[in-house]
C-alpha atoms as a PDB file:
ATOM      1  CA  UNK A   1       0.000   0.000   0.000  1.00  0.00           C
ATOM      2  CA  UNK A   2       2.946   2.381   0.881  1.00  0.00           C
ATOM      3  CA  UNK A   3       5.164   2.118  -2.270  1.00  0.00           C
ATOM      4  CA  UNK A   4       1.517   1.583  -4.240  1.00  0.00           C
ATOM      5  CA  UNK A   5      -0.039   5.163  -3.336  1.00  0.00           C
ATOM      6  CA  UNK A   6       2.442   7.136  -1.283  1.00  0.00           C
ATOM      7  CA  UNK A   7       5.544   6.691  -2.905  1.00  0.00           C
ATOM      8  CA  UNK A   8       4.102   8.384  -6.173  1.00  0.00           C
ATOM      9  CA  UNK A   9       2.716  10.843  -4.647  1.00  0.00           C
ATOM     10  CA  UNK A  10       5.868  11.729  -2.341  1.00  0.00           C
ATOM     11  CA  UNK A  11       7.544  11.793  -6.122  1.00  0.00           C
ATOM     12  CA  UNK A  12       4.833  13.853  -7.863  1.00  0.00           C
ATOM     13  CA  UNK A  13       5.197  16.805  -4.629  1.00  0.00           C
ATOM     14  CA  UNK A  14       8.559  16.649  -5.645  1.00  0.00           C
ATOM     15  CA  UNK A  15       8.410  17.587  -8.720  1.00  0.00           C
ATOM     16  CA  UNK A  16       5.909  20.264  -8.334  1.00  0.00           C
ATOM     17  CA  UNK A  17       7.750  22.540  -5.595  1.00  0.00           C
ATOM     18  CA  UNK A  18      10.910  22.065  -7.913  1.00  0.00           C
ATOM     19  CA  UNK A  19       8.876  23.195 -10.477  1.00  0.00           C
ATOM     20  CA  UNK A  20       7.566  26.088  -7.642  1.00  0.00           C
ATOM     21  CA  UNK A  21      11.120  27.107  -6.571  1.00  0.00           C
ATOM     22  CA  UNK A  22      12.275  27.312 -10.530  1.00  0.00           C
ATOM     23  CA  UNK A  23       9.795  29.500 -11.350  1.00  0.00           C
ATOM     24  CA  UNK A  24      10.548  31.831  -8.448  1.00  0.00           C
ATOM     25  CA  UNK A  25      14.083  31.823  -8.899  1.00  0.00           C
ATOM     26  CA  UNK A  26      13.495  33.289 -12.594  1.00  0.00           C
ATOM     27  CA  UNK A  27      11.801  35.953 -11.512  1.00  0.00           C
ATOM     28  CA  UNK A  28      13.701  39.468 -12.271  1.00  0.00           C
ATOM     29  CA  UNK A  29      13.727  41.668  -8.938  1.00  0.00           C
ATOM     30  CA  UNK A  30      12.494  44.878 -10.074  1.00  0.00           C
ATOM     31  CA  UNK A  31      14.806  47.822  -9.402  1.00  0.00           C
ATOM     32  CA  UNK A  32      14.821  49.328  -6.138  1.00  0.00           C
ATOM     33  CA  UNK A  33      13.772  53.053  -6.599  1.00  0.00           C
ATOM     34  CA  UNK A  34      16.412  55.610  -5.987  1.00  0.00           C
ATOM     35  CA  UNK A  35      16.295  57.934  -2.782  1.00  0.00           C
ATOM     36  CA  UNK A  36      16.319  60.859  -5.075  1.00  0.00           C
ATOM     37  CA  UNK A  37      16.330  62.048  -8.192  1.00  0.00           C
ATOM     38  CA  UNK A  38      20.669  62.840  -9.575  1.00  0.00           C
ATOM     39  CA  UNK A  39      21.110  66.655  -9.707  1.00  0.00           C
ATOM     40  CA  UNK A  40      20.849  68.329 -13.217  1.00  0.00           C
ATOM     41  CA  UNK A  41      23.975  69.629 -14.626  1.00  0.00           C
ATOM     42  CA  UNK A  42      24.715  72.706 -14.358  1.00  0.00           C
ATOM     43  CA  UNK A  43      27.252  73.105 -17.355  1.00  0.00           C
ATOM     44  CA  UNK A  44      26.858  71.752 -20.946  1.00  0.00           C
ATOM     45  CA  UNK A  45      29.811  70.302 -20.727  1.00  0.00           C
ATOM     46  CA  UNK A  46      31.314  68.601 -17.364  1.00  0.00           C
ATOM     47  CA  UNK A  47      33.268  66.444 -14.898  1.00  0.00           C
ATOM     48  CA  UNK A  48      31.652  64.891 -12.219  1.00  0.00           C
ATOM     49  CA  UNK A  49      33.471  63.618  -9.013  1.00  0.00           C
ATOM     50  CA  UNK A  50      32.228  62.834  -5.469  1.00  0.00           C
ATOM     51  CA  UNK A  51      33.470  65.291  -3.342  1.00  0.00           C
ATOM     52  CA  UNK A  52      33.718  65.183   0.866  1.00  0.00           C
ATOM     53  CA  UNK A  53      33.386  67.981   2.786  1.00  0.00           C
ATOM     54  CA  UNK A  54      36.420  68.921   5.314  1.00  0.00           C
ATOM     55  CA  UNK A  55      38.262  71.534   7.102  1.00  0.00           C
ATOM     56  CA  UNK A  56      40.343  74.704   4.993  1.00  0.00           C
ATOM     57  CA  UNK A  57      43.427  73.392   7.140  1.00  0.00           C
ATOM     58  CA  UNK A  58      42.289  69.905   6.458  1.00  0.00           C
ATOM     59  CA  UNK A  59      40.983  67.860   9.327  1.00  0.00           C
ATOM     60  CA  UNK A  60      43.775  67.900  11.916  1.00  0.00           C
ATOM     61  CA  UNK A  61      44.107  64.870  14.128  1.00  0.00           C
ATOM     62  CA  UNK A  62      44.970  65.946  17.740  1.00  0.00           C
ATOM     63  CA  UNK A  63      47.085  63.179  20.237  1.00  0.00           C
ATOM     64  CA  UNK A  64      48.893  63.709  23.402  1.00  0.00           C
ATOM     65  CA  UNK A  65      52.403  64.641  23.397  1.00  0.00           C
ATOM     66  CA  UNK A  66      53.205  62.621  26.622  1.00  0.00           C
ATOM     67  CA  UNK A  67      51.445  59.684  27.054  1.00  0.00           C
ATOM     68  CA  UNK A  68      49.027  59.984  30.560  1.00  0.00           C
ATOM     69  CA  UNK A  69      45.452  59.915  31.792  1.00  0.00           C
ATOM     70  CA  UNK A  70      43.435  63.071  31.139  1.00  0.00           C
ATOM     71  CA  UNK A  71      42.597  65.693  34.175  1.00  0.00           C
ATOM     72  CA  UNK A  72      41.327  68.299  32.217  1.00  0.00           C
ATOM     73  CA  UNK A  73      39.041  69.167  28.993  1.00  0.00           C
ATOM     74  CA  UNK A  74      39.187  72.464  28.407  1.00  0.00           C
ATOM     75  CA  UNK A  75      36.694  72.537  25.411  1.00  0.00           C
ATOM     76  CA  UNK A  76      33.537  70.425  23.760  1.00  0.00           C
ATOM     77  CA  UNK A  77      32.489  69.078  20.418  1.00  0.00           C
ATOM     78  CA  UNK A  78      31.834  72.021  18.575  1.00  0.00           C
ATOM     79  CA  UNK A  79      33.631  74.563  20.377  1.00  0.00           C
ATOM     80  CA  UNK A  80      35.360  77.523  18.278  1.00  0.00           C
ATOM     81  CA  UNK A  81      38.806  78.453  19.797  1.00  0.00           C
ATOM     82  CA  UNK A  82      41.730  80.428  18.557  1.00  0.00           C
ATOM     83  CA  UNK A  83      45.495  79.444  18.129  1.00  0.00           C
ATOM     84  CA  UNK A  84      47.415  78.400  21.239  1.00  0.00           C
ATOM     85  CA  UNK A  85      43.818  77.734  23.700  1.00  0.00           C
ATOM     86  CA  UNK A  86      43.698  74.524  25.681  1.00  0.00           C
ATOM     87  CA  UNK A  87      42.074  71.768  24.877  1.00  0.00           C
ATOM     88  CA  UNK A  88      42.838  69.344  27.381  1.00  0.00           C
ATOM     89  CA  UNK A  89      45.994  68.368  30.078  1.00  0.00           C
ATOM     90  CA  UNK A  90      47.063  64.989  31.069  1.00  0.00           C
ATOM     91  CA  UNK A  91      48.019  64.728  35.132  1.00  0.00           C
ATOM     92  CA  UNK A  92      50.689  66.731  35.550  1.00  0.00           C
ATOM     93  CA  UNK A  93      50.858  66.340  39.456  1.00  0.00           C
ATOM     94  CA  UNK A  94      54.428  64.372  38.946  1.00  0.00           C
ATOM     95  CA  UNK A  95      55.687  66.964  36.600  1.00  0.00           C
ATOM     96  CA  UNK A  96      55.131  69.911  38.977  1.00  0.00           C
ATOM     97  CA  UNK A  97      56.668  67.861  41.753  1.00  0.00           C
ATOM     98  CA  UNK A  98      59.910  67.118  39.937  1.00  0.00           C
ATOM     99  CA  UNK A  99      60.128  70.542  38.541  1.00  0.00           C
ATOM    100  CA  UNK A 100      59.150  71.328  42.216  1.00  0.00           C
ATOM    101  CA  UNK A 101      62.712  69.570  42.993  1.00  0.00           C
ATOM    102  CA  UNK A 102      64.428  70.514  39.742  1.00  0.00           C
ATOM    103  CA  UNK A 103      63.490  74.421  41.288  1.00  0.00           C
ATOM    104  CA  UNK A 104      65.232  73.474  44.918  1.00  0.00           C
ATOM    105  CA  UNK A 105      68.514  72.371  43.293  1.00  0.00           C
ATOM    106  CA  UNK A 106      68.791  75.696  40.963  1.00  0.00           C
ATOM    107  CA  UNK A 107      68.997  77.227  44.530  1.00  0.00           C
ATOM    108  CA  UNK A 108      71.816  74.830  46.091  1.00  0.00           C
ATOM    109  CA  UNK A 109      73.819  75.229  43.130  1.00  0.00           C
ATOM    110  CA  UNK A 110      73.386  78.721  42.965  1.00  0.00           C
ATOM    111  CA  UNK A 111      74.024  78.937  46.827  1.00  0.00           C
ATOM    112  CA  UNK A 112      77.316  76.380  46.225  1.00  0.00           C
ATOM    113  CA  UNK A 113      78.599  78.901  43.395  1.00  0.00           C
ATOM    114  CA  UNK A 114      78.728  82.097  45.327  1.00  0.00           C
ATOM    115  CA  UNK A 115      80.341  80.003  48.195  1.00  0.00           C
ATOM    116  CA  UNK A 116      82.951  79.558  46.126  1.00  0.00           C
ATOM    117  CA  UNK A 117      83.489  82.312  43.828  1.00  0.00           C
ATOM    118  CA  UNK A 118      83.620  83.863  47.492  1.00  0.00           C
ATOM    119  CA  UNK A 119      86.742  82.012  48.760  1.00  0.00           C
ATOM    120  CA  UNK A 120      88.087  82.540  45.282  1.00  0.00           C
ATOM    121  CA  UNK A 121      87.773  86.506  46.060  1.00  0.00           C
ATOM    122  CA  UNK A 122      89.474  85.968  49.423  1.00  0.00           C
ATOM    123  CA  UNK A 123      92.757  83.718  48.097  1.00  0.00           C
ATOM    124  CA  UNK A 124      92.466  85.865  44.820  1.00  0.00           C
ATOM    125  CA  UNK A 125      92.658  89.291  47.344  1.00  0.00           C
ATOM    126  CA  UNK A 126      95.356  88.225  49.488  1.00  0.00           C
ATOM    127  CA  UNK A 127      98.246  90.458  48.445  1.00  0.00           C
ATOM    128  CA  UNK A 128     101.539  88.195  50.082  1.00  0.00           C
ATOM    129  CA  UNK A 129     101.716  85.489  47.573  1.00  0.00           C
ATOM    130  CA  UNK A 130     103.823  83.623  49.955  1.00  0.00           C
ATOM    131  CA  UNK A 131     100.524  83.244  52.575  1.00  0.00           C
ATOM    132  CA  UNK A 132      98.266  81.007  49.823  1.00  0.00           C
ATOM    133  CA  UNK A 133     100.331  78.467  47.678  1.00  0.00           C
ATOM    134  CA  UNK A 134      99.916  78.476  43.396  1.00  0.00           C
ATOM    135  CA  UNK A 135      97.932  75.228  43.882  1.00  0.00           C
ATOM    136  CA  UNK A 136      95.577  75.701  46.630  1.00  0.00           C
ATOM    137  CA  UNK A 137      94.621  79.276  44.357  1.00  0.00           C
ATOM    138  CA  UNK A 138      93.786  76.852  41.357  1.00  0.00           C
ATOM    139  CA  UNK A 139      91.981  74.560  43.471  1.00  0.00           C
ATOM    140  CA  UNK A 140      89.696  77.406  44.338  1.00  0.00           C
ATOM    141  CA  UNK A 141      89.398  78.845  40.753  1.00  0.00           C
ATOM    142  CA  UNK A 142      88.640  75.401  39.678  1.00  0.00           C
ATOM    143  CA  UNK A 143      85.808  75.022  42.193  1.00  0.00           C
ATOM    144  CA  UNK A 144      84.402  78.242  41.010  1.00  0.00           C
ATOM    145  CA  UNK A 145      83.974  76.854  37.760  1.00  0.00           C
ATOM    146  CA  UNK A 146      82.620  73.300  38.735  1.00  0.00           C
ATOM    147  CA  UNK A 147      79.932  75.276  40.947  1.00  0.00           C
ATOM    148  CA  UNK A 148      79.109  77.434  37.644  1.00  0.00           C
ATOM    149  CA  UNK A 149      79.188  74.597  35.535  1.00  0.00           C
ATOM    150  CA  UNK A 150      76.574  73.175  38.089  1.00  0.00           C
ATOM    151  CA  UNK A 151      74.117  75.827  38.173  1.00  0.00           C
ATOM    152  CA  UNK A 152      73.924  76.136  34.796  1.00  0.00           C
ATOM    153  CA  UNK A 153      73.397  72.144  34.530  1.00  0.00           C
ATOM    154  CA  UNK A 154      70.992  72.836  37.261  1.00  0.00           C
ATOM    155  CA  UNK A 155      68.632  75.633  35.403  1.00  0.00           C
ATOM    156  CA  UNK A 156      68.714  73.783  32.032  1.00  0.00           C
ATOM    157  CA  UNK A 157      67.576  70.431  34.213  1.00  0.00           C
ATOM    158  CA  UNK A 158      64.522  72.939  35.491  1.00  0.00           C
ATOM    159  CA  UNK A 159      63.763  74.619  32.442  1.00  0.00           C
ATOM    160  CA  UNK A 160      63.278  70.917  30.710  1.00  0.00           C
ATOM    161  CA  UNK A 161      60.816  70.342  33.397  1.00  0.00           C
ATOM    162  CA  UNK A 162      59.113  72.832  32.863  1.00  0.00           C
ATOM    163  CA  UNK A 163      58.896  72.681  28.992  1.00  0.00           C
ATOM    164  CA  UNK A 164      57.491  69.184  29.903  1.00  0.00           C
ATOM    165  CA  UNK A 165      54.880  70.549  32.030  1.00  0.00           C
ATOM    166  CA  UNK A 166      53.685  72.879  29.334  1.00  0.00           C
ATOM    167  CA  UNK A 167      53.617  69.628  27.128  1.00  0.00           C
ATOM    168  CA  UNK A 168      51.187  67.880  28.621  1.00  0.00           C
ATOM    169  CA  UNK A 169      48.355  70.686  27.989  1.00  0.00           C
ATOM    170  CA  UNK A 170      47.471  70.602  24.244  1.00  0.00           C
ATOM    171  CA  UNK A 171      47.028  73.325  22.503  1.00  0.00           C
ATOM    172  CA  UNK A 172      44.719  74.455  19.528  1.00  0.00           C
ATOM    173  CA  UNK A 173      47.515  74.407  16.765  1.00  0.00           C
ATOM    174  CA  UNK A 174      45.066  76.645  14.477  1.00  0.00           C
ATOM    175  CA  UNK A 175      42.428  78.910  14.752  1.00  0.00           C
ATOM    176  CA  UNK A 176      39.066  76.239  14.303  1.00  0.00           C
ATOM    177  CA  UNK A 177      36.933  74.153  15.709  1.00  0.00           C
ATOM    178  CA  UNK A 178      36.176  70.942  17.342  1.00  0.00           C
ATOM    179  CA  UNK A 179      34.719  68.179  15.077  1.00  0.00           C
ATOM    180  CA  UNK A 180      35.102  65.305  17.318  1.00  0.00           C
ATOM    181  CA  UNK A 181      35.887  64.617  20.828  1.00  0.00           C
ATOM    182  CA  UNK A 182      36.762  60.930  21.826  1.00  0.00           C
ATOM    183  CA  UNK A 183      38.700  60.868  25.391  1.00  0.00           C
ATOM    184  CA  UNK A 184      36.938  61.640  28.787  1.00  0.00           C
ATOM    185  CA  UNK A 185      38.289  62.765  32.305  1.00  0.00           C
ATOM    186  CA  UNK A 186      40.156  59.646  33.577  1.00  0.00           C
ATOM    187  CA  UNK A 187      40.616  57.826  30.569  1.00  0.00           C
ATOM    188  CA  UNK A 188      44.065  57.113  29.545  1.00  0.00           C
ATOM    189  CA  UNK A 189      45.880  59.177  26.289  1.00  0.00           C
ATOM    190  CA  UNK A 190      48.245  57.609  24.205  1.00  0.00           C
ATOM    191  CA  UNK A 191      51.063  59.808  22.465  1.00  0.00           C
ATOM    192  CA  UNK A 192      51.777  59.903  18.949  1.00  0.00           C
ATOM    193  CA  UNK A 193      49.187  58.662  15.752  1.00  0.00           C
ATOM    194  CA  UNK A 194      45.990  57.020  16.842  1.00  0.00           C
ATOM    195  CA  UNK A 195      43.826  54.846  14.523  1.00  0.00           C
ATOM    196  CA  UNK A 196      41.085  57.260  16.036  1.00  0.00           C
ATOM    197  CA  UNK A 197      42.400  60.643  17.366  1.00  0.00           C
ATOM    198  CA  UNK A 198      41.879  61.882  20.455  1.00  0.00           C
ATOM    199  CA  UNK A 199      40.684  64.941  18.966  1.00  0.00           C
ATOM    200  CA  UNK A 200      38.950  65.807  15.280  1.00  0.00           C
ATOM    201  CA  UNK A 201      40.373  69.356  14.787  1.00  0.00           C
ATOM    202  CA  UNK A 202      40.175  72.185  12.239  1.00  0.00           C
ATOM    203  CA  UNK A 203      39.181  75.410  10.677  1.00  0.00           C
ATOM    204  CA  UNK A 204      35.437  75.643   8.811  1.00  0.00           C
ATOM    205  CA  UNK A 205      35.209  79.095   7.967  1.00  0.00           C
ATOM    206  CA  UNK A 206      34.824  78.434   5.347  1.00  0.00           C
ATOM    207  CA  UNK A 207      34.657  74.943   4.591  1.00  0.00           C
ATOM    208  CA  UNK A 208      36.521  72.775   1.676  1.00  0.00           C
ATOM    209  CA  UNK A 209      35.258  69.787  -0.754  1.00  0.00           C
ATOM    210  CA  UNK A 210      37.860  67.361  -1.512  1.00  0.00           C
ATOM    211  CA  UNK A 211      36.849  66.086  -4.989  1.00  0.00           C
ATOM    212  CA  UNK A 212      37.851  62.732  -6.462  1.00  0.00           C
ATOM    213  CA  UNK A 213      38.244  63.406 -10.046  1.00  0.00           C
ATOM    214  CA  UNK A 214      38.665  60.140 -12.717  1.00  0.00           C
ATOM    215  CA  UNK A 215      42.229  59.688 -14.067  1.00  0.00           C
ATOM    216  CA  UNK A 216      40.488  59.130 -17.414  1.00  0.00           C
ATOM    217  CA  UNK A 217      39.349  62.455 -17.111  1.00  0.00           C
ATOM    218  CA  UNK A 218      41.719  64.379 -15.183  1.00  0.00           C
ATOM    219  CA  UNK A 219      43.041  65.818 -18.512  1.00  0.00           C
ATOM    220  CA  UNK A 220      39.927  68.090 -18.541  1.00  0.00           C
ATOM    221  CA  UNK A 221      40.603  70.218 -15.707  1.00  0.00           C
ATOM    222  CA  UNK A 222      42.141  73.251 -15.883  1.00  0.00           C
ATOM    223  CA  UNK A 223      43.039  75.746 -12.638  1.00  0.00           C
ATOM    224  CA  UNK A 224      40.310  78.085 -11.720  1.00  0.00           C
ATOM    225  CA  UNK A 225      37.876  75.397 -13.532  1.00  0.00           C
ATOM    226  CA  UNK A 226      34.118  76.737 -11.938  1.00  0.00           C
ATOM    227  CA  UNK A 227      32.224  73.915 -10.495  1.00  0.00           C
ATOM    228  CA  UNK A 228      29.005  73.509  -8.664  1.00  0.00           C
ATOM    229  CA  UNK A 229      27.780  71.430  -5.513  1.00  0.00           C
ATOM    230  CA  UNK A 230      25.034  69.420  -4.637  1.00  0.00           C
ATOM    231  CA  UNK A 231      24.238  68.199  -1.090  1.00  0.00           C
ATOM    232  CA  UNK A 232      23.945  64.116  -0.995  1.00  0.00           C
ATOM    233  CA  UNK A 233      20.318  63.503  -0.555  1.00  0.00           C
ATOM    234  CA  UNK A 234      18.899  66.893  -1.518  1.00  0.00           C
ATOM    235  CA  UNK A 235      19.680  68.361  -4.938  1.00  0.00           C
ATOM    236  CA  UNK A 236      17.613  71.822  -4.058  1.00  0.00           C
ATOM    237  CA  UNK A 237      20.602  72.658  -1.747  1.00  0.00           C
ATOM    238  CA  UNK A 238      23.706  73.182  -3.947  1.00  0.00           C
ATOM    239  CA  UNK A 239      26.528  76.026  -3.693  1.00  0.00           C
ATOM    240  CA  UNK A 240      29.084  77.188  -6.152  1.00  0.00           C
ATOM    241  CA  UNK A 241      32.871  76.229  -5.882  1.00  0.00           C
ATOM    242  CA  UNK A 242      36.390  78.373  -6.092  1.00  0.00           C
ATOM    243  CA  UNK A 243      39.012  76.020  -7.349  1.00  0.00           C
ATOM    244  CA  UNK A 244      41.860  76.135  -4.512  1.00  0.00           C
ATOM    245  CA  UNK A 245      44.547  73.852  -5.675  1.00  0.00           C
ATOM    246  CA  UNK A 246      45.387  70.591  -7.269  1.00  0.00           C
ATOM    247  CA  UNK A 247      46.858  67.354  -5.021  1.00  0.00           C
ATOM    248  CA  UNK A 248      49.305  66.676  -8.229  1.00  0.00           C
ATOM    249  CA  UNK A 249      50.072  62.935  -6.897  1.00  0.00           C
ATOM    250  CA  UNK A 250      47.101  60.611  -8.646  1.00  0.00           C
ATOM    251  CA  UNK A 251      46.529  58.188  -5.662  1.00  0.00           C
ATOM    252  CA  UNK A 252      44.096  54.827  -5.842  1.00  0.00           C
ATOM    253  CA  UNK A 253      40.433  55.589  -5.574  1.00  0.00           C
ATOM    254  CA  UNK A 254      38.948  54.993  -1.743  1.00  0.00           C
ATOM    255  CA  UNK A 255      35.776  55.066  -2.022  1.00  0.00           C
ATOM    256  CA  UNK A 256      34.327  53.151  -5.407  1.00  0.00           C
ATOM    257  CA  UNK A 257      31.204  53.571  -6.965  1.00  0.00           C
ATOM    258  CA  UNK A 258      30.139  50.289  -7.862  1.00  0.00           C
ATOM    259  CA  UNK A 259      29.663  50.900 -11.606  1.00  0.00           C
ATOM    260  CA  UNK A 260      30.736  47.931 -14.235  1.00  0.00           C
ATOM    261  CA  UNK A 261      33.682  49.415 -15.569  1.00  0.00           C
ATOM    262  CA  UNK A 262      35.156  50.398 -12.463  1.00  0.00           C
ATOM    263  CA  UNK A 263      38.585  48.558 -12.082  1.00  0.00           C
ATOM    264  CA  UNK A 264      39.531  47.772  -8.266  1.00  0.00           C
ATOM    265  CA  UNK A 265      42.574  49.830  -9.735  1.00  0.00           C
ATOM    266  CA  UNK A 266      40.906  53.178 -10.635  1.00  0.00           C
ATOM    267  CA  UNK A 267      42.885  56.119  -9.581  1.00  0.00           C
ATOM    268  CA  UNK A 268      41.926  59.615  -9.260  1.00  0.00           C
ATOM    269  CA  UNK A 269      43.365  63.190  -9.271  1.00  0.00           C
ATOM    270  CA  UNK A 270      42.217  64.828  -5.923  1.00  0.00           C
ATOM    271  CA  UNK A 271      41.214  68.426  -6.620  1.00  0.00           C
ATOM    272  CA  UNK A 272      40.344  71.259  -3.642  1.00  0.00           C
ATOM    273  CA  UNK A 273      37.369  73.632  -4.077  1.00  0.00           C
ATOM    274  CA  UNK A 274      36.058  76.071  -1.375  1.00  0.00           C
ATOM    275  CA  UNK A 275      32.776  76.552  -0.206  1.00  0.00           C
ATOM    276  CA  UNK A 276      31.290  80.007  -1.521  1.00  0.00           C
ATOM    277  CA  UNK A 277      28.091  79.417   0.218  1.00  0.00           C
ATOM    278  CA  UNK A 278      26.775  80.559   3.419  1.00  0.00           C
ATOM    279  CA  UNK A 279      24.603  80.023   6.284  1.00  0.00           C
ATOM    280  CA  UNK A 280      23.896  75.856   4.276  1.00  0.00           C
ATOM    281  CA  UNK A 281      23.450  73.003   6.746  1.00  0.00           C
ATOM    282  CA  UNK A 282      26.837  71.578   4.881  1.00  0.00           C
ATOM    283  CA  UNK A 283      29.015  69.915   7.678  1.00  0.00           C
ATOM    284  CA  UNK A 284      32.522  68.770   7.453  1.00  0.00           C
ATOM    285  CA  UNK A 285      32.501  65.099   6.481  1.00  0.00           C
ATOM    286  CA  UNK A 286      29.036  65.200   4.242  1.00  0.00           C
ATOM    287  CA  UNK A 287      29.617  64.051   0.594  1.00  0.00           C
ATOM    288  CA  UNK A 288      28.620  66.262  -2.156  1.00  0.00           C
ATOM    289  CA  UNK A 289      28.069  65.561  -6.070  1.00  0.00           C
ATOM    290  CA  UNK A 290      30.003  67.804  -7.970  1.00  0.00           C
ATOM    291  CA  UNK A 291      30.101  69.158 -11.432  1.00  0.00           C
ATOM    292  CA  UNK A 292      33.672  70.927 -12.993  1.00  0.00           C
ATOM    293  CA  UNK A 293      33.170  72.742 -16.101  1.00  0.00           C
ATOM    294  CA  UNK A 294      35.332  71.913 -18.727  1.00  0.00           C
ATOM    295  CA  UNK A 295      33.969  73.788 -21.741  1.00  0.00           C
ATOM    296  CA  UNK A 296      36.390  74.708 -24.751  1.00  0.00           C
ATOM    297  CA  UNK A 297      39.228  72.667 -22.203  1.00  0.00           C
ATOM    298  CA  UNK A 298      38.192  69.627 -23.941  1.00  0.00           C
ATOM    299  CA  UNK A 299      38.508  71.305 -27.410  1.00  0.00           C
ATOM    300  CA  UNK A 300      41.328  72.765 -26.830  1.00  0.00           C
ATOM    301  CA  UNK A 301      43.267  69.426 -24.880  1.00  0.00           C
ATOM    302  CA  UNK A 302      42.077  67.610 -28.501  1.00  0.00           C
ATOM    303  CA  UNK A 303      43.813  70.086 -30.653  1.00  0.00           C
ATOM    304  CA  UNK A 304      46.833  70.519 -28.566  1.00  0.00           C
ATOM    305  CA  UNK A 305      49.613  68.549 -30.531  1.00  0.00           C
ATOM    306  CA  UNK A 306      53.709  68.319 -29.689  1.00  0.00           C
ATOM    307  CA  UNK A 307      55.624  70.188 -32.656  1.00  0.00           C
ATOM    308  CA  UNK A 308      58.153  67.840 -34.154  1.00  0.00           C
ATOM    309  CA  UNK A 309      62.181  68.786 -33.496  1.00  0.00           C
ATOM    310  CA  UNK A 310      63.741  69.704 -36.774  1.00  0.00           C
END
């Protein structure tokens, strides 16, 4: 009765959901629909290029100079400050204590040397040579200059304390403001380059766009090229560009757009514009789509020809 009737049948279901799943598999997804709509050109003739938002002095990545755990913040994420403010101080208490020390020594040396230039005065006043032998005069004048020798060894010991006190507050190296903030009070600071800086640092008035630019195309950009900006995700908000300067080393493309005939190996020409517009909700580290104008550059690159030497 089993292989009969329900053998056949287990077959037949088989066969049908295979038939099912085939079906479904063929199906083309359709398209998911775009966020928004790609911003018009603005120029008949143009070269587009992601661009990313970032400081005039580029974004400056703030560590510790000596390594230690933090005691002070001076500032907070999004604080303006000028050149030479603090921004935060790693415990100094063992740095004021040695220079503390360092301090008390400059004043025994100091007290040693006038002990001894003052015996040098006496042997060096006494007017019968025969009373104070050659050598016992040398002794003294050497002394003199050991005790010297001392104090200034002393003073340079205390003013290296002190320059390492004054290291361990960090200072605003520019006039800007703070983008990000990632150490707290207590938490230990490394010194030198973090993979993620203790502070996020630079100036935004006014803001720059660092524009990747296709090598293919980098031929079409002159200096002072105008180009225009559109905000990622809104195309009504847009701003024009002043051309700044040129990166002239062609480095490998970070950031890749997923197109067909984009090679793993694609390398682009990193060109600087400046923000010209004001009062946008444009923040440093947004991505913009931007267009560089190119017309009669592209005529004139194509007749452009090397005159043969004679």
């Amino acid at each position: 009765m089993f292989r009969k009737y329900i053998l056949p049948l287990l077959a037949v279901g088989g066969v049908v959901l295979g038939i099912i799943a085939a079906v479904i598999s063929a199906r083309v997804a359709p398209p998911t629909p775009a966020v928004s709509d790609p911003p018009p050109p603005p120029f008949p003739t143009f070269v587009a290029g992601a661009g990313l938002v970032e400081a005039n002095t580029e974004n400056i990545a703030i560590s510790a100079q000596i390594a230690g755990v933090v005691s002070k913040i001076y500032v907070a994420i999004g604080s303006h400050v000028k050149e030479g403010d603090p921004l935060f101080t790693i415990d100094d208490r063992a740095a004021r204590a040695t220079l503390a020390a360092d301090e008390a020594a400059v004043h025994v040396a100091e007290a040693q040397y006038a002990n001894a230039s003052n015996e040098l005065a006496i042997a060096e006043s006494v007017t019968d040579k025969r009373a104070l032998s050659v050598e016992l005069i040398d002794q003294r004048q050497y002394a003199a200059l050991i005790a010297q020798a001392q104090v200034l060894q002393a003073r340079a010991q205390a003013a290296l304390d002190a320059t390492n006190l004054e290291r361990l507050t960090v200072r605003a190296p520019v006039d800007g403001q703070v983008l990000q903030l990632k150490v707290h009070l207590g938490e230990f600071a490394s010194a030198g380059p973090l993979a993620q800086p203790l502070f996020l640092f630079g100036n935004v008035e006014p803001l720059n766009i660092r524009v990747d630019v296709d090598e293919e195309d980098a031929w079409r950009i002159r200096p002072g090229s105008p180009a225009l900006g559109y905000l990622r995700g809104n195309k009504k908000i847009s701003t024009p560009l002043k051309f700044v300067r040129f990166e002239p080393y062609v480095i490998p493309k970070l950031s890749l757009t997923g197109e067909p005939t984009e090679r793993v190996d694609t390398r682009v020409l990193e060109v600087i514009y400046r923000i010209e517009g004001h009062d946008l909700p444009i923040f440093s580290g947004q991505q913009m789509d931007v267009y560089i104008d190119t017309e009669g550059h592209d005529t004139e690159a194509k007749l452009a020809t090397v005159s043969p030497k004679p």
